[in-house]
C-alpha atoms as a PDB file:
ATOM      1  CA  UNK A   1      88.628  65.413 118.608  1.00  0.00           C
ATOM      2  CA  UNK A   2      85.555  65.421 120.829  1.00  0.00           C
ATOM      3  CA  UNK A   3      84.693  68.881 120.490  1.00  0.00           C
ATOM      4  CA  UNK A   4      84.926  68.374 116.779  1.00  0.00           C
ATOM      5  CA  UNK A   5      82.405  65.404 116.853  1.00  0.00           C
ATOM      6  CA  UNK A   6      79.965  67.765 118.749  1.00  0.00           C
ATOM      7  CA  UNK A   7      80.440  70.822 116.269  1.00  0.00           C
ATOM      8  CA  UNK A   8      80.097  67.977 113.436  1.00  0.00           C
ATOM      9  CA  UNK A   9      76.572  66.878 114.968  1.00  0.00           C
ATOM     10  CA  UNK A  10      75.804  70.205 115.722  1.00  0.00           C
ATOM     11  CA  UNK A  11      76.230  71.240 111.970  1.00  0.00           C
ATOM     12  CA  UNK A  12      74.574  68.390 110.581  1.00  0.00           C
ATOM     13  CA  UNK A  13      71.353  68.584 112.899  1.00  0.00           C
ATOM     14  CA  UNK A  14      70.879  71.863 111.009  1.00  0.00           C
ATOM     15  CA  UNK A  15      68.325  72.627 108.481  1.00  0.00           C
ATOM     16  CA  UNK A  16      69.492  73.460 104.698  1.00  0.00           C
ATOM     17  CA  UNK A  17      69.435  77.065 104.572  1.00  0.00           C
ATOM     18  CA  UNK A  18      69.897  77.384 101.119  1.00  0.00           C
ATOM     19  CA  UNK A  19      67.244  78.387  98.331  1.00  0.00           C
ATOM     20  CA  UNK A  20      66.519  75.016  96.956  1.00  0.00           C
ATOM     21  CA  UNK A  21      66.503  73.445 100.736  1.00  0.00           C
ATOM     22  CA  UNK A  22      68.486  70.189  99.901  1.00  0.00           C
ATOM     23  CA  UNK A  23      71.525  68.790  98.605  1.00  0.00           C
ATOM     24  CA  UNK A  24      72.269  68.964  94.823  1.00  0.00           C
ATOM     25  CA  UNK A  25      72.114  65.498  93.429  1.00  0.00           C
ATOM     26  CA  UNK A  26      75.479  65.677  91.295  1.00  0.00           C
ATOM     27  CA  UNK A  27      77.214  66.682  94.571  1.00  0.00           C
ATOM     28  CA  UNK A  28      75.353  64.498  97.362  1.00  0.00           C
ATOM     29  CA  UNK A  29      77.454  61.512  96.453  1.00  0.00           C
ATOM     30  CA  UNK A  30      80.974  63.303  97.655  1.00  0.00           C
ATOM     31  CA  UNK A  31      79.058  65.318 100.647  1.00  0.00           C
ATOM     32  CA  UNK A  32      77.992  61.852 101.646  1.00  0.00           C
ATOM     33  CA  UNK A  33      80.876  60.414 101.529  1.00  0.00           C
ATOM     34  CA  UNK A  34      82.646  62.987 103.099  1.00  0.00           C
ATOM     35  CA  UNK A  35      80.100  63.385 105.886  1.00  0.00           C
ATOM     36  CA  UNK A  36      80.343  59.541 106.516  1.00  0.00           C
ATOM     37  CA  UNK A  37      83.771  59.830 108.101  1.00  0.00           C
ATOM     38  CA  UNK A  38      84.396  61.044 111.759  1.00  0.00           C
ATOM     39  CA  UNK A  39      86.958  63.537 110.342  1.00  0.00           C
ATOM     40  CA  UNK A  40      85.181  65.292 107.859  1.00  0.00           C
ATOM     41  CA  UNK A  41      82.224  67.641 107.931  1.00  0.00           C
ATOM     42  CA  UNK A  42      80.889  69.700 105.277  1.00  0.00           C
ATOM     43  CA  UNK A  43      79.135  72.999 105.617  1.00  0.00           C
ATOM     44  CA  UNK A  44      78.440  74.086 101.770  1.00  0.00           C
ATOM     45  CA  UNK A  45      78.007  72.541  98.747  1.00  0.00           C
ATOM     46  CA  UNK A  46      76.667  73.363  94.747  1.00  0.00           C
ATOM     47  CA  UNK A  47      77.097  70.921  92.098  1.00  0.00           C
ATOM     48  CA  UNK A  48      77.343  73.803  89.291  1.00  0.00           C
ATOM     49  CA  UNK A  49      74.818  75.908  88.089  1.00  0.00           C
ATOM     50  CA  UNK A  50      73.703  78.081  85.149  1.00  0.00           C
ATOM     51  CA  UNK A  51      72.204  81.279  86.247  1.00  0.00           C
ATOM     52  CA  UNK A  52      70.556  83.953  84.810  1.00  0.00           C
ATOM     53  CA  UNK A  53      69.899  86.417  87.287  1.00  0.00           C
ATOM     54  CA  UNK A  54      68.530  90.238  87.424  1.00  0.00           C
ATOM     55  CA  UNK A  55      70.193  92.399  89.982  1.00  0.00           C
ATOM     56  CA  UNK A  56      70.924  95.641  89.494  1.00  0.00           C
ATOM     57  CA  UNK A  57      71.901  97.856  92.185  1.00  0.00           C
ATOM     58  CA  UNK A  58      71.966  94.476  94.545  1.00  0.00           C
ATOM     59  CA  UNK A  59      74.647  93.546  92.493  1.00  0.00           C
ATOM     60  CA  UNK A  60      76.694  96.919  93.489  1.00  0.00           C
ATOM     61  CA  UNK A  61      75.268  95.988  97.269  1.00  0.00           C
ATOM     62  CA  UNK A  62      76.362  92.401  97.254  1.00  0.00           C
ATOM     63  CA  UNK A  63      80.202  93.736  96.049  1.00  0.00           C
ATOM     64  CA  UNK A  64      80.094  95.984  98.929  1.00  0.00           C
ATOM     65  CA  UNK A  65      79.273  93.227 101.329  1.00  0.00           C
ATOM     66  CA  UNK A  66      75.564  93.303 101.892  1.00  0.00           C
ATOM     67  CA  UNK A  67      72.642  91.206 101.537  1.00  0.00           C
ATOM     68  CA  UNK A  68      71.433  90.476  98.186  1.00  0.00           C
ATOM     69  CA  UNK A  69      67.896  91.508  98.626  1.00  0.00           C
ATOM     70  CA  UNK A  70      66.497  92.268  95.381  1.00  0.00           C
ATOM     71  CA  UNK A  71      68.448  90.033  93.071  1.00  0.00           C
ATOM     72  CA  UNK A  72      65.679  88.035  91.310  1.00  0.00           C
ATOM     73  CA  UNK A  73      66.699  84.531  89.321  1.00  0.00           C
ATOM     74  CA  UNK A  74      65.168  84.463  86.352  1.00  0.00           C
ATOM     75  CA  UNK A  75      66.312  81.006  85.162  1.00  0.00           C
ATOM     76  CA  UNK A  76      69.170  78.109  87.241  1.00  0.00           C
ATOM     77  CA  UNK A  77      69.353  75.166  86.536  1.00  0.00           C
ATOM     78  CA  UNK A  78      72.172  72.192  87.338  1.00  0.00           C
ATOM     79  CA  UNK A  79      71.621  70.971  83.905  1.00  0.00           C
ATOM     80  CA  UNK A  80      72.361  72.112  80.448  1.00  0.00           C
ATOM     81  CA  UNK A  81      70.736  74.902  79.653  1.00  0.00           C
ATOM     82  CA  UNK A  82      68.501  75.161  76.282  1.00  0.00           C
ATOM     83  CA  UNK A  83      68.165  78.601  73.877  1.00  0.00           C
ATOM     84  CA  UNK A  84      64.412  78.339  74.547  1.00  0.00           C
ATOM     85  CA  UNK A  85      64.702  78.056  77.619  1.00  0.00           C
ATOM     86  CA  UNK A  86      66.660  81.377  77.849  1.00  0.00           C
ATOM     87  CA  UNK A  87      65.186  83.295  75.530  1.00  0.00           C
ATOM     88  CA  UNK A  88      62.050  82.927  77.439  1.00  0.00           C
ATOM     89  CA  UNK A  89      63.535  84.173  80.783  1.00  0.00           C
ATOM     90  CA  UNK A  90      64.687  86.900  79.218  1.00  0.00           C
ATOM     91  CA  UNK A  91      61.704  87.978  78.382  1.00  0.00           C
ATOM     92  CA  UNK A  92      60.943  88.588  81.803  1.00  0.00           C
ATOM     93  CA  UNK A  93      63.946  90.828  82.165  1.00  0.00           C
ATOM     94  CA  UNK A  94      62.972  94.552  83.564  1.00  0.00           C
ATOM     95  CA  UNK A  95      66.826  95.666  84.742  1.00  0.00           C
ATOM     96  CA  UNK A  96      70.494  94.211  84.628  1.00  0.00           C
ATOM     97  CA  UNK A  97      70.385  90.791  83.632  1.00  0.00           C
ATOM     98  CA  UNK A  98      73.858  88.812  83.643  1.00  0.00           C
ATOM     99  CA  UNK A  99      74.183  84.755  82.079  1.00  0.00           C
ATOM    100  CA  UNK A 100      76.267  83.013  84.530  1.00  0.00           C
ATOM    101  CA  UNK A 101      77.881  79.212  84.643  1.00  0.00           C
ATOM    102  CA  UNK A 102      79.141  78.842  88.438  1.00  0.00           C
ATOM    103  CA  UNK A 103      81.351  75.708  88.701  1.00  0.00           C
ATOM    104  CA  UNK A 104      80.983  72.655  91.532  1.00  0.00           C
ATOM    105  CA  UNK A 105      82.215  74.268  95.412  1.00  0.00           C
ATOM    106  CA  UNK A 106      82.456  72.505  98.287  1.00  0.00           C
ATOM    107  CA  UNK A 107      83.619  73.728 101.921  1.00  0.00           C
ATOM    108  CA  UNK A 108      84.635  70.885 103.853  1.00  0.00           C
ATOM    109  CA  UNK A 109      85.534  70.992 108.211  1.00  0.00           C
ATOM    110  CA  UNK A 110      89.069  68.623 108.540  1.00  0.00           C
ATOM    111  CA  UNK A 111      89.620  68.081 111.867  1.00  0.00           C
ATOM    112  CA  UNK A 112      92.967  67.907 111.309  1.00  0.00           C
ATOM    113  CA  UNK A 113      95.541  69.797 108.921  1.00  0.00           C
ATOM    114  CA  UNK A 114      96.856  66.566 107.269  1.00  0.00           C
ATOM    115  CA  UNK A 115      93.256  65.545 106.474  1.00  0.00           C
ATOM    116  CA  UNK A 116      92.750  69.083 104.882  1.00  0.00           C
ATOM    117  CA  UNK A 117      96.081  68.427 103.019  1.00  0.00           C
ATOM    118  CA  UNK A 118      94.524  64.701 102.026  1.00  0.00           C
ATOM    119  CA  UNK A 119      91.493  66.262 100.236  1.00  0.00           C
ATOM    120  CA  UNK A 120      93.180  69.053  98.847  1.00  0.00           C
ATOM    121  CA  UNK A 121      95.612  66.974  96.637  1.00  0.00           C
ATOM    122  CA  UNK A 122      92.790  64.617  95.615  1.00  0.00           C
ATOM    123  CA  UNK A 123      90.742  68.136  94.625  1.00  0.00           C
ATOM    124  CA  UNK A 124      93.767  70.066  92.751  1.00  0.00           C
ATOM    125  CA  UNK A 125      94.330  66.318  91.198  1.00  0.00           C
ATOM    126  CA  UNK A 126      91.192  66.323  90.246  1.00  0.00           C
ATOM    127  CA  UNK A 127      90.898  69.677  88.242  1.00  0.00           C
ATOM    128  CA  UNK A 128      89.969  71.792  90.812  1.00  0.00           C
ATOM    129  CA  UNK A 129      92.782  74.386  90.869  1.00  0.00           C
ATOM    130  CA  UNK A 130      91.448  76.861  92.890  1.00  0.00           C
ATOM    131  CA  UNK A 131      91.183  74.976  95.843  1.00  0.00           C
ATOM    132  CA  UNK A 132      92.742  75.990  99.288  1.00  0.00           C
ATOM    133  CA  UNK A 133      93.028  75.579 102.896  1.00  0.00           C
ATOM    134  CA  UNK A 134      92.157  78.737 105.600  1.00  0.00           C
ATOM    135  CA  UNK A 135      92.858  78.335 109.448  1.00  0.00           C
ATOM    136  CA  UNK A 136      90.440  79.963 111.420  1.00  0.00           C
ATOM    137  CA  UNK A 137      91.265  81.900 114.451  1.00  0.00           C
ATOM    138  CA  UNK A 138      89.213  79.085 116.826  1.00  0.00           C
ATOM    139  CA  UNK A 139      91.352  77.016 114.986  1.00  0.00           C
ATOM    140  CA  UNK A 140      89.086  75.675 112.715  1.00  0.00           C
ATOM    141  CA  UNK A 141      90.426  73.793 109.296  1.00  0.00           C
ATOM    142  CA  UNK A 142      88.758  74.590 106.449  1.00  0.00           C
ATOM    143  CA  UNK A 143      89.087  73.038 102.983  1.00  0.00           C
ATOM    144  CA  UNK A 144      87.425  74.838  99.748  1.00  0.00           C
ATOM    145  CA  UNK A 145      87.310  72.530  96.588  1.00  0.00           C
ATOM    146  CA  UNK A 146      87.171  75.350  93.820  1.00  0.00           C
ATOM    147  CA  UNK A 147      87.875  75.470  90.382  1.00  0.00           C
ATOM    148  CA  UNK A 148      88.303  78.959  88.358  1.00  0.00           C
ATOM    149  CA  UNK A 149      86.245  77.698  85.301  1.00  0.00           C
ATOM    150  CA  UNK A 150      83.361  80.346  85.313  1.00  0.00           C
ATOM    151  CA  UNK A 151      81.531  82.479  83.401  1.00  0.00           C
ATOM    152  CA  UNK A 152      79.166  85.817  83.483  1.00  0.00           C
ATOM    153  CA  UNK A 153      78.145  88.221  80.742  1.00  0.00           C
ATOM    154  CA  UNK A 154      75.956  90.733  81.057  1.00  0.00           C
ATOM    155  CA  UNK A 155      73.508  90.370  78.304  1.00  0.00           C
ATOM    156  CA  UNK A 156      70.352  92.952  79.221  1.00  0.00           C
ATOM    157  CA  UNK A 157      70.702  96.888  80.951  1.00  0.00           C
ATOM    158  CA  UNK A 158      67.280  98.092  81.904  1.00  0.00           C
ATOM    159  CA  UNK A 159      65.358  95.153  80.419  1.00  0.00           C
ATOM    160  CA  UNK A 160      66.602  95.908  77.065  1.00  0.00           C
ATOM    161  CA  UNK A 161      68.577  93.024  75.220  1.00  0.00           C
ATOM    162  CA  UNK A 162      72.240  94.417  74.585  1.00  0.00           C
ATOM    163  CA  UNK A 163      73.482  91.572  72.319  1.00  0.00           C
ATOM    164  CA  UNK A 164      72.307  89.172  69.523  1.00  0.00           C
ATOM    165  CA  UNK A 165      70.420  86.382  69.498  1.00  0.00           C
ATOM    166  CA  UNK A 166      73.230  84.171  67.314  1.00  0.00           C
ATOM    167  CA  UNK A 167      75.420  85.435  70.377  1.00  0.00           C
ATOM    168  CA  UNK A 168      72.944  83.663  72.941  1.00  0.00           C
ATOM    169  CA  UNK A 169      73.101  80.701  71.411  1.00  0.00           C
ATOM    170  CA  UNK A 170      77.061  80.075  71.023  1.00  0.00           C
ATOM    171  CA  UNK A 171      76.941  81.547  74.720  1.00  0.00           C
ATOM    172  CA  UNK A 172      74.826  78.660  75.653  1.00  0.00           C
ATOM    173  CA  UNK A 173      77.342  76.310  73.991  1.00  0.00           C
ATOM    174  CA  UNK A 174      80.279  77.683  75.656  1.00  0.00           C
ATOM    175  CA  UNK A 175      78.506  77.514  79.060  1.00  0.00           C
ATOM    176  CA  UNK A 176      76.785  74.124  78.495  1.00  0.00           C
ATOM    177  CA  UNK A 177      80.358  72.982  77.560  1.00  0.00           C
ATOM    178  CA  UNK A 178      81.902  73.919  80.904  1.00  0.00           C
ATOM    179  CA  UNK A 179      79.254  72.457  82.480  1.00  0.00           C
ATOM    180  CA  UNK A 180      79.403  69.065  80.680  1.00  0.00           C
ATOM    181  CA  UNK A 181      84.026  69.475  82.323  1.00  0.00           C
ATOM    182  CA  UNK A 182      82.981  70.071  85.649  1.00  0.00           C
ATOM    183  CA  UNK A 183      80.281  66.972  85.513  1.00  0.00           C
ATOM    184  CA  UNK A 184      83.373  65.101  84.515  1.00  0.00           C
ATOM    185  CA  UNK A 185      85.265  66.839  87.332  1.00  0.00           C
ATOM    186  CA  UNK A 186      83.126  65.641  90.036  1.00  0.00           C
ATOM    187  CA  UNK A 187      82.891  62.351  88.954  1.00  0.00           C
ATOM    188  CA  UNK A 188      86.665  62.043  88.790  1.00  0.00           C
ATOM    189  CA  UNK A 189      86.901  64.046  92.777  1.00  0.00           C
ATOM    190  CA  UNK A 190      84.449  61.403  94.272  1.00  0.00           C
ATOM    191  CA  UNK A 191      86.577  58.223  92.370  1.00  0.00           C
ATOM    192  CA  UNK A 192      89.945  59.674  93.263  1.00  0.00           C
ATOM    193  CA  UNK A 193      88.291  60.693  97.073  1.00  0.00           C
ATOM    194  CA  UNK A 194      87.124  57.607  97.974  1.00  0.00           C
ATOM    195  CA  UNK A 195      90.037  55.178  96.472  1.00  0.00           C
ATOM    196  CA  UNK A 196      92.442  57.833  98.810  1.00  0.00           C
ATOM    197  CA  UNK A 197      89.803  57.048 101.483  1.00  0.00           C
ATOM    198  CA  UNK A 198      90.063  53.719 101.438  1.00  0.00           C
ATOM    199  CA  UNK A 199      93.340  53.146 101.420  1.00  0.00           C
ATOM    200  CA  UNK A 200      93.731  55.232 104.583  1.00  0.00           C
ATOM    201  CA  UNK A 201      90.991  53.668 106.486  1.00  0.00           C
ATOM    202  CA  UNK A 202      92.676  49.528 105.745  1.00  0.00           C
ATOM    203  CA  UNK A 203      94.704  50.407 108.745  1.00  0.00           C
ATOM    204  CA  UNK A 204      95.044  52.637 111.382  1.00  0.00           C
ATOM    205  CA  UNK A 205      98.204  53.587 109.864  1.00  0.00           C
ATOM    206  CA  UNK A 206      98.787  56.595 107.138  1.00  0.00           C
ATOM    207  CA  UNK A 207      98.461  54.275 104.302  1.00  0.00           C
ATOM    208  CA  UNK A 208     101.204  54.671 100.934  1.00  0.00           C
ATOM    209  CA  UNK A 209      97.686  56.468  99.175  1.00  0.00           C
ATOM    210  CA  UNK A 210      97.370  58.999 102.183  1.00  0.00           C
ATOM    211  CA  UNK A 211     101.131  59.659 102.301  1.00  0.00           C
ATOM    212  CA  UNK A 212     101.246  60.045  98.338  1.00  0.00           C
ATOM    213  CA  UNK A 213      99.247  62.936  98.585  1.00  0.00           C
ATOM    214  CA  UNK A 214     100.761  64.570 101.731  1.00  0.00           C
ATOM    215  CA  UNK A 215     103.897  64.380 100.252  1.00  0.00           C
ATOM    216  CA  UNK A 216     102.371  66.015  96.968  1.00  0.00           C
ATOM    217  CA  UNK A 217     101.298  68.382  98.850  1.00  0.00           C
ATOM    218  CA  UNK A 218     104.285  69.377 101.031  1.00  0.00           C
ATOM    219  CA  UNK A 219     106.157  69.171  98.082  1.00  0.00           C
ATOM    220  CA  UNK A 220     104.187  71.882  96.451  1.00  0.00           C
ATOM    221  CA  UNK A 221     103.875  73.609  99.545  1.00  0.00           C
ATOM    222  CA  UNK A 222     107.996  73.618  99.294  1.00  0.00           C
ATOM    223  CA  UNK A 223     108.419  74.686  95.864  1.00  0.00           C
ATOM    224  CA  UNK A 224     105.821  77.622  96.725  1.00  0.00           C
ATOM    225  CA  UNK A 225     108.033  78.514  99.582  1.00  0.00           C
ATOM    226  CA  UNK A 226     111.225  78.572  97.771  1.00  0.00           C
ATOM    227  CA  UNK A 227     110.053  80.559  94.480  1.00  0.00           C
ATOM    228  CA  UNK A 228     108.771  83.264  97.412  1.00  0.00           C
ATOM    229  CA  UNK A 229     112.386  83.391  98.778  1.00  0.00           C
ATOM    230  CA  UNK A 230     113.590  84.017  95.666  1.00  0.00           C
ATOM    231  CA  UNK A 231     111.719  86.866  95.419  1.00  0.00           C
ATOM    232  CA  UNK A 232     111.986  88.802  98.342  1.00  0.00           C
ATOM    233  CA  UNK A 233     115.954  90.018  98.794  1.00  0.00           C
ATOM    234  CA  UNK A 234     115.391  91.954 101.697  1.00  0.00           C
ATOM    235  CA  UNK A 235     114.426  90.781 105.273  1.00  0.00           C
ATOM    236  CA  UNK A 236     111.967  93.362 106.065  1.00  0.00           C
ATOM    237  CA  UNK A 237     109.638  91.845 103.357  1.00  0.00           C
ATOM    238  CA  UNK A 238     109.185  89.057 105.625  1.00  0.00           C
ATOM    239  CA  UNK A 239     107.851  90.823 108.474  1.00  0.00           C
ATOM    240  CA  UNK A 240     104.663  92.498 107.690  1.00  0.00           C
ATOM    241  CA  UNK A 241     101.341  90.468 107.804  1.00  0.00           C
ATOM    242  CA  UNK A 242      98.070  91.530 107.156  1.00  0.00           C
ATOM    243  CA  UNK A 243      96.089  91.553 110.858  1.00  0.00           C
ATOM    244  CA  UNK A 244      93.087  89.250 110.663  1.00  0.00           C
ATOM    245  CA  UNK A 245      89.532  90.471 110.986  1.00  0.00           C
ATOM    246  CA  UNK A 246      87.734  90.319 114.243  1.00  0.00           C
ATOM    247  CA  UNK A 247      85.203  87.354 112.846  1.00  0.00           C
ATOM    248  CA  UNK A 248      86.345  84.333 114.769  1.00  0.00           C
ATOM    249  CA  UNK A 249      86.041  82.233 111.553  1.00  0.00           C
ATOM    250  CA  UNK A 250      88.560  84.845 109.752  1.00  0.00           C
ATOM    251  CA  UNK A 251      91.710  83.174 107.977  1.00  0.00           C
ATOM    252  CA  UNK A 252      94.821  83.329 110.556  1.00  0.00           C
ATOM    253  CA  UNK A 253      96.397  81.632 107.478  1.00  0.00           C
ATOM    254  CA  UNK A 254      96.213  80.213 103.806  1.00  0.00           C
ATOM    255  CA  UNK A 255      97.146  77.358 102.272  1.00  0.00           C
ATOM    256  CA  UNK A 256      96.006  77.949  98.947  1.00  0.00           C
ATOM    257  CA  UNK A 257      97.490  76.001  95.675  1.00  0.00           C
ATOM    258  CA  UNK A 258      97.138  77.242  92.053  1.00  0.00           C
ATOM    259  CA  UNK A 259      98.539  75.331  89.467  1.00  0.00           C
ATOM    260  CA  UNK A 260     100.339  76.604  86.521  1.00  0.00           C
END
């Protein structure tokens, strides 16, 4: 626990590193809440974005791994989006230009395994289905709030425009759409987070909120288990694993949920 509270103040003493160099405002709420208790610690965040970005051959790097040097963002913004806005930053456009809606992530340190299994019921019970927990080989408990709610169509190759104008604009309605659900998602995560929170924290105790979503959580974690028996008939296709990477924040194991 105190080696976690010096990796915690470690982290936080850090500068943003990302492009806009501060938290976004739809998602500081939950990172500050999260951030505000002794076993939490989170080390990414985006509240959802609309993108319209020009890559390329970065693209093709960035699939194989590397740096995305090159990629230029014509438009993103954490609002919804307007055509004239759009149209405008198209017009800019002198390769591959894709239109993308990137839903609300957040990667969260638990010191513990039961506090990653706390906040990922509250997140899949919250709409976020893709979320999941990785062990890394130090150890370290990681818990991804993700949702599978995105979007990306390509829309220029080479600077020229490859589809309609009429198209662009009920694109922009889809994709203003999702972004208008995961604003509601959020909102509904921090509620949900902090009530579960609470209720832990009014004794030193698991309270009946904390152990509601353990037991969720077991229980799907048992249900997941059983429907993998079922399966696999022979023994043998319980013995292989895939060997971990040498990283020492590679996955020794996943705990990821997707409900159906």
């Amino acid at each position: 626990m105190a080696a976690f509270g010096r990796w915690k103040a470690q982290r936080l003493a850090r500068a943003d590193a990302s492009r806009k160099g501060a938290l976004d405002e739809r998602a500081a709420p939950v990172v500050r809440l999260l951030n505000g208790r002794a076993r939490f610690c989170t080390t990414s965040s985006c509240a959802g974005r609309l993108v319209l970005a020009q890559g390329g051959a970065a693209e093709d790097a960035e699939r194989r791994g590397a740096p995305k040097k090159g990629c230029a963002w014509l438009l993103v913004t954490h609002e919804p989006c307007r055509r004239d806005e759009l149209m405008t930053a198209l017009e800019k456009a002198t390769g591959d230009v894709v239109f993308k809606f990137e839903p609300f992530v957040l990667h969260v340190l638990c010191r513990e395994l039961q506090d990653a299994q706390l906040l990922h019921s509250v997140a899949i019970d919250s709409g976020f289905k893709n979320s999941g927990i990785t062990v890394g080989r130090g150890g370290k408990i990681m818990m991804a709030v993700r949702s599978t709610d995105c979007l990306e169509v390509p829309l220029s190759h080479m600077g020229k425009l490859m589809v309609s104008e009429e198209y662009i604009e009920f694109l922009i309605h889809v994709a203003n759409r999702k972004m208008e659900e995961n604003t509601r998602r959020i909102d509904r995560f921090y509620k949900c987070l902090r009530l579960a929170l609470e209720a832990d924290s009014a004794n030193n105790s698991p309270s009946e909120e904390t152990e509601k979503y353990h037991s969720v959580y077991v229980h799907r974690r048992k249900r997941k288990t059983i429907q993998e028996q079922d399966v696999h008939t022979s023994p043998k296709d319980h013995s292989e694993e895939l060997e971990p990477e040498d990283d020492p924040d590679s996955n020794l194991g996943i705990f990821a949920e997707t409900m159906m």
